[in-house]
Protein backbone atom coordinates (compact mmCIF):
# COMPACT_ATOMS: atom_id res chain seq x y z
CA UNK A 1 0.00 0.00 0.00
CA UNK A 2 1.70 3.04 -1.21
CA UNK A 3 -0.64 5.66 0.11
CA UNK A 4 -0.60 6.97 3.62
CA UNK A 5 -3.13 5.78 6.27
CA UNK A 6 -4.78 8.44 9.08
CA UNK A 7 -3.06 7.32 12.30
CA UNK A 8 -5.96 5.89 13.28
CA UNK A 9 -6.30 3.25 10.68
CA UNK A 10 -2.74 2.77 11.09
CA UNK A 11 -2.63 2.30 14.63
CA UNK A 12 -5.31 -0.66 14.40
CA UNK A 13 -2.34 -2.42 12.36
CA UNK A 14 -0.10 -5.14 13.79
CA UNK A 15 3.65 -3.75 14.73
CA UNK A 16 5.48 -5.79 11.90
CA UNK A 17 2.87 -4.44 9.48
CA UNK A 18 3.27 -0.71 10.62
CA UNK A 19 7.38 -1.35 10.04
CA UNK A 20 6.48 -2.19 6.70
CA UNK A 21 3.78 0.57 5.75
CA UNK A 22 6.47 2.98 7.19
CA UNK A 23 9.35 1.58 5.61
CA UNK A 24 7.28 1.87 2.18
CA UNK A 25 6.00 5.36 3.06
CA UNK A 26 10.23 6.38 4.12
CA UNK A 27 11.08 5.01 0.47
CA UNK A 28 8.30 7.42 -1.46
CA UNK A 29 8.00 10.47 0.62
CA UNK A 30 9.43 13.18 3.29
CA UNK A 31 8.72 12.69 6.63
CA UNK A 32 7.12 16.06 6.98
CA UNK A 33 4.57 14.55 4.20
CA UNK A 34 4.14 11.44 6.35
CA UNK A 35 3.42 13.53 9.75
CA UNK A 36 0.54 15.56 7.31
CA UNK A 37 -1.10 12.85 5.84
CA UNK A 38 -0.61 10.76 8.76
CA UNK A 39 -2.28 13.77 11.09
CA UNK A 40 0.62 13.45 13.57
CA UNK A 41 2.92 15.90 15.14
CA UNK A 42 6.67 15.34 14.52
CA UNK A 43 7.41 14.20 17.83
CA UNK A 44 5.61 11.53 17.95
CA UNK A 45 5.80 10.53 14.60
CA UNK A 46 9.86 10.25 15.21
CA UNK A 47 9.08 8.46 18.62
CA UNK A 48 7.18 5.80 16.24
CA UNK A 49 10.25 5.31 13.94
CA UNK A 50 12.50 4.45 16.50
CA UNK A 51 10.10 2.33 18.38
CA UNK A 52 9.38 -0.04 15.17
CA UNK A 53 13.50 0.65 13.79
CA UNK A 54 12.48 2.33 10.79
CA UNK A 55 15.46 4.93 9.81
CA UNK A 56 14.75 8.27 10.09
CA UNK A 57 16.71 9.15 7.11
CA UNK A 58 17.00 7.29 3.95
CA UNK A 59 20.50 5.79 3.30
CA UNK A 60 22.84 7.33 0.05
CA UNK A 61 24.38 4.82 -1.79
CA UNK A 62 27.44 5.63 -3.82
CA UNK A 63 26.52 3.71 -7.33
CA UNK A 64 29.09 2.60 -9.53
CA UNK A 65 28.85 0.62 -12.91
CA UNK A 66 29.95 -3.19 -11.92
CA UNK A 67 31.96 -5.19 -14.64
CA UNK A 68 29.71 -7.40 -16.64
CA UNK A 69 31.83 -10.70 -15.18
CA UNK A 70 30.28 -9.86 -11.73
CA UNK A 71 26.63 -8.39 -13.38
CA UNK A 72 27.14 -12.38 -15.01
CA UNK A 73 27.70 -13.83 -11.38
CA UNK A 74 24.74 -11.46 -9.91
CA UNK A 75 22.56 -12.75 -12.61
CA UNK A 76 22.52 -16.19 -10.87
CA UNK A 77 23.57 -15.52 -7.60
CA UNK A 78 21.61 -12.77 -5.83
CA UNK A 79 23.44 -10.22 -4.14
CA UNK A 80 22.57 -8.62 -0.32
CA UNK A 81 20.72 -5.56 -0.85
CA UNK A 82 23.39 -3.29 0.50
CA UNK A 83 25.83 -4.52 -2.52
CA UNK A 84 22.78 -4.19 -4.94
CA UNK A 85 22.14 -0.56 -4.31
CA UNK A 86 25.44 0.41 -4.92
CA UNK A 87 25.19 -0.96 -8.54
CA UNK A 88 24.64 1.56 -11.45
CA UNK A 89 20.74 2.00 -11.83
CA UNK A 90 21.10 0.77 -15.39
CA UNK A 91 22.85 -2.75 -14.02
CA UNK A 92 20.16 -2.84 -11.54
CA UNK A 93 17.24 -2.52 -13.79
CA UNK A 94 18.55 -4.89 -16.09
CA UNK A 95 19.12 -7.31 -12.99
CA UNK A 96 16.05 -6.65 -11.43
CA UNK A 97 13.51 -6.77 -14.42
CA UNK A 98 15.70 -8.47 -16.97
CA UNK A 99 16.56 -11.58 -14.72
CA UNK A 100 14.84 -11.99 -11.10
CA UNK A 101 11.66 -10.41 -12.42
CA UNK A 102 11.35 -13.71 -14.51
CA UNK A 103 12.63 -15.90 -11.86
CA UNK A 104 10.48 -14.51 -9.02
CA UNK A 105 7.66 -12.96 -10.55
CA UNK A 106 5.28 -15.27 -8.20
CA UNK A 107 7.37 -15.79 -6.05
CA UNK A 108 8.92 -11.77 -4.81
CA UNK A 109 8.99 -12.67 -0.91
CA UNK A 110 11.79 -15.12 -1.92
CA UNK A 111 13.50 -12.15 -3.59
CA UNK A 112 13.07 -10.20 -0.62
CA UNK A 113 14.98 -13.09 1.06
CA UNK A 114 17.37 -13.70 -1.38
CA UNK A 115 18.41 -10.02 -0.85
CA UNK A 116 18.13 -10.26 2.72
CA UNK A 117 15.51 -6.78 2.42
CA UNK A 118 11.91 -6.61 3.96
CA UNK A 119 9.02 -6.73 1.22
CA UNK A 120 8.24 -3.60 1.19
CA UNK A 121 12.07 -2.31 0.50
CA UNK A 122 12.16 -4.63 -2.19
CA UNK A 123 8.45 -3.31 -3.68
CA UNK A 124 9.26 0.15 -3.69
CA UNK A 125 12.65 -0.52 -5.64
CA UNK A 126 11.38 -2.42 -7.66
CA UNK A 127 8.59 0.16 -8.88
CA UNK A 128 11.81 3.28 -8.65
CA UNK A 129 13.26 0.89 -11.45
CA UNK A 130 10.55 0.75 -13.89
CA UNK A 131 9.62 4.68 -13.22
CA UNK A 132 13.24 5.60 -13.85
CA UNK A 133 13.23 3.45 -16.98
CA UNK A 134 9.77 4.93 -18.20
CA UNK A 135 11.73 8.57 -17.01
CA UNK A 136 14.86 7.38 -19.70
CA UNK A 137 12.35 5.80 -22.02
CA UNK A 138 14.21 2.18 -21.96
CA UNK A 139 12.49 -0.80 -22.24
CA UNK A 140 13.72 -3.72 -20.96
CA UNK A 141 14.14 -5.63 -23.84
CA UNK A 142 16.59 -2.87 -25.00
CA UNK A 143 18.24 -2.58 -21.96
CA UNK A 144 18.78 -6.47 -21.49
CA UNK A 145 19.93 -6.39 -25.92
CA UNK A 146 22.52 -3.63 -24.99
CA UNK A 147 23.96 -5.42 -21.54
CA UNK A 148 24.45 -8.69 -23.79
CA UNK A 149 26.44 -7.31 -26.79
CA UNK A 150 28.43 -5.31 -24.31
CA UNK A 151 29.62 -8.67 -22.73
CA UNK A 152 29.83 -10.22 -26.05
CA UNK A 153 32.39 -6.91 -27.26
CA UNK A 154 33.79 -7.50 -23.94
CA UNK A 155 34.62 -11.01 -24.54
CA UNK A 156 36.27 -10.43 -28.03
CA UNK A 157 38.19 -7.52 -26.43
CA UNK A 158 39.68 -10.19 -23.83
CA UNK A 159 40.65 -11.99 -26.62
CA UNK A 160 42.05 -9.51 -28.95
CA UNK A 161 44.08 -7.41 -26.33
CA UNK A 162 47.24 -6.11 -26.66
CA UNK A 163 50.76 -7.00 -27.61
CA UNK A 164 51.58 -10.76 -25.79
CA UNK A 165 47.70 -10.93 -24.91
CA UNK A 166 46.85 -15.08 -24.64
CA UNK A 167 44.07 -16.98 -25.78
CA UNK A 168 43.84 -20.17 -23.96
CA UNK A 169 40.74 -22.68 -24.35
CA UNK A 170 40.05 -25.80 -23.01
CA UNK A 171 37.38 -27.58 -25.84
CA UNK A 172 36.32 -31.30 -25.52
CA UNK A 173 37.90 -32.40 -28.58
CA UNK A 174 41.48 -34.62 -28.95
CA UNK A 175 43.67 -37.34 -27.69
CA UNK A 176 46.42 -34.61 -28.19
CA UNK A 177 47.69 -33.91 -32.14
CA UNK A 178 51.09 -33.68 -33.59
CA UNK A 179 51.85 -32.24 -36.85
CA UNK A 180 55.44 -32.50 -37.57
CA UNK A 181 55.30 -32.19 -41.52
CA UNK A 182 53.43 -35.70 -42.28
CA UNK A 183 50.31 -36.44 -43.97
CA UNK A 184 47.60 -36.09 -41.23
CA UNK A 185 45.86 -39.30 -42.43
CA UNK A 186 48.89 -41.03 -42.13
CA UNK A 187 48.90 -40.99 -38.58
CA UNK A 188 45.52 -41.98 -37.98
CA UNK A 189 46.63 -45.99 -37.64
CA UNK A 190 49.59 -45.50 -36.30
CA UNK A 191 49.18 -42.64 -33.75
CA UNK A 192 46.51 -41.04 -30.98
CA UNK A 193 48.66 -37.74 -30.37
CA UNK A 194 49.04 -34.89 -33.13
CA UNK A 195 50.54 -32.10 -32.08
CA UNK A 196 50.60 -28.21 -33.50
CA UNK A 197 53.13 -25.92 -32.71
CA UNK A 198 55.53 -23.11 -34.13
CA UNK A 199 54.95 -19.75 -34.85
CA UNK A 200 52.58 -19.33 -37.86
CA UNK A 201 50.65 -16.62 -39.21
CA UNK A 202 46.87 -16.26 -39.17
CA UNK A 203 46.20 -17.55 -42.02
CA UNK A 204 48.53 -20.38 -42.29
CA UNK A 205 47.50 -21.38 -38.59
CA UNK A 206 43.33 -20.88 -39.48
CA UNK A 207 44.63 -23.82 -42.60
CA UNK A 208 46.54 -26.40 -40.01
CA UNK A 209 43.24 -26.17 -38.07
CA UNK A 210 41.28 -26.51 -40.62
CA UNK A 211 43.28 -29.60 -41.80
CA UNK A 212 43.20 -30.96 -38.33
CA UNK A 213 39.14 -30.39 -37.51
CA UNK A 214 38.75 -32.01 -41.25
CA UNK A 215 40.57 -35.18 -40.26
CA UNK A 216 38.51 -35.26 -36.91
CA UNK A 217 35.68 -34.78 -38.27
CA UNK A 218 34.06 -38.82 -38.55
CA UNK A 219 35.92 -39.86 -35.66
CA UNK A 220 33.31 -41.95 -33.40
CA UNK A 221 35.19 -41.28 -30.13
CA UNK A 222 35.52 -38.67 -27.81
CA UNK A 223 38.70 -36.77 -27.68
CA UNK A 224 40.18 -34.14 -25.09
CA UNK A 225 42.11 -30.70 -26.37
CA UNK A 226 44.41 -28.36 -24.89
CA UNK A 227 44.83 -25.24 -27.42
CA UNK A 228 46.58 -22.30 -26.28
CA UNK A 229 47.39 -19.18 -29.20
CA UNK A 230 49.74 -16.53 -27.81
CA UNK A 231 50.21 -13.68 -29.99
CA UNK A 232 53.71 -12.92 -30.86
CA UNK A 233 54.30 -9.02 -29.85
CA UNK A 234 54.81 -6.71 -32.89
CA UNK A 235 55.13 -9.44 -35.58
CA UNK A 236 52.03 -8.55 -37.22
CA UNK A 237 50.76 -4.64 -37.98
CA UNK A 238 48.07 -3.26 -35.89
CA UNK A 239 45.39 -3.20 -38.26
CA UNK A 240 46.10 -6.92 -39.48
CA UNK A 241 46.47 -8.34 -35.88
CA UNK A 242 42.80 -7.96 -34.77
CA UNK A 243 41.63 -9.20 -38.36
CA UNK A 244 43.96 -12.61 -37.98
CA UNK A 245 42.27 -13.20 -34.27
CA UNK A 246 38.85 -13.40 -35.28
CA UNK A 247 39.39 -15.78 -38.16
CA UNK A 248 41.39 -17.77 -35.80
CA UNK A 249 38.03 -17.64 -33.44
CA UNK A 250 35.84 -18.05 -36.16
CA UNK A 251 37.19 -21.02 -37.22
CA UNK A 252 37.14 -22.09 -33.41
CA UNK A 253 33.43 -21.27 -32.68
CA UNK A 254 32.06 -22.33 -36.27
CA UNK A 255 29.50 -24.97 -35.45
């Protein structure tokens, strides 16, 4: 209930439920509006607060924008509400409407749990999140689209980083694979290991795999992989080096 009862409706509540009316009421207006609509004098009013430990002053958070790893981990793994409210209001809309609204939506007193808030706390931030989105004109399905390519550019940015930046995968693929110069087929009777290493360039390197995935291809068995591509600094030009990465990863991801 987000409108204010006369004192004497509210006094004919039980204590827990006059906690929670108030600590609604704290999140959506000034005390001094309380005490009017209410019809109480400030004294008392106060006196009430600190008999049903209701903060007389809303806390500040400082907000800052989390990386998207941890937004990832928060997606499945609620936070307290303390660490919560000090997330950028974007990252909490997106968290709060984007992911738990779906998980909880008939369920929202085990979000309230899950974030270790009363219902009411939890109620009221919940509707600031969709008025401040309505405020930015964002709808969710925006905001969740622009959070997911972010991580996505994110991702390819770990990949492609700098001079002596490391891609290392782990991929449920080989018995381990040698190329030393031989036919690849000829190794199939006679050998379980192939092994690929040197320093090639990207294209040569996106052929060897190629080669390699080609062979592999209508084996019956299960095989186990352990590729690691280092980039060698400042033996490619700038503009080539991010180019020669994604075929490498293209090649890698191509289903």
């Amino acid at each position: 209930m987000n409108d204010v009862l006369p004192s004497e409706e509210f006094k004919k509540r039980s204590e827990q439920e006059q906690k929670e009316l108030l600590e609604r009421w704290r999140a959506l207006y000034k005390n001094k509006d309380i005490c009017e609509k209410m019809g109480m004098r400030e004294g008392p009013y106060y006196a009430l607060l600190q008999k049903l430990n209701v903060p007389r002053e809303l806390k500040r958070y400082k907000q800052s924008v989390i990386p998207l790893s941890l937004l990832k981990e928060y997606k499945s793994q609620v936070p307290d509400y303390e660490t919560f409210m000090q997330i950028d209001t974007k990252q909490q809309f997106y968290l709060m409407w984007g992911v738990y609204e779906k998980r909880y939506k008939k369920q929202r007193a085990k979000l309230a749990e899950a974030l270790g808030a009363s219902k009411p706390k939890v109620y009221v931030l919940r509707d600031k999140l969709r008025k401040w989105a309505e405020k930015n004109r964002l709808e969710i399905d925006q905001v969740v689209r622009e959070i997911e390519e972010e991580t996505k550019r994110q991702a390819m940015s770990a990949v492609i980083s700098g001079a002596g930046s490391e891609v290392a995968a782990t991929i449920e693929a080989v018995d381990e694979v040698v190329e030393s110069g031989e036919n690849l087929h000829d190794l199939s009777e006679n050998s379980h290991a192939i092994e690929l290493s040197g320093a090639y360039r990207g294209d040569v390197l996106s052929k060897r795999l190629k080669k390699i995935a080609d062979f592999l291809a209508d084996e019956g068995n299960q095989f186990e992989i352990q590729l690691a591509i280092k980039e060698i600094p400042n033996s490619a030009g700038v503009d080539e080096k991010e180019e020669i990465m994604k075929k490498v990863l293209g090649l890698l991801m191509d289903k």
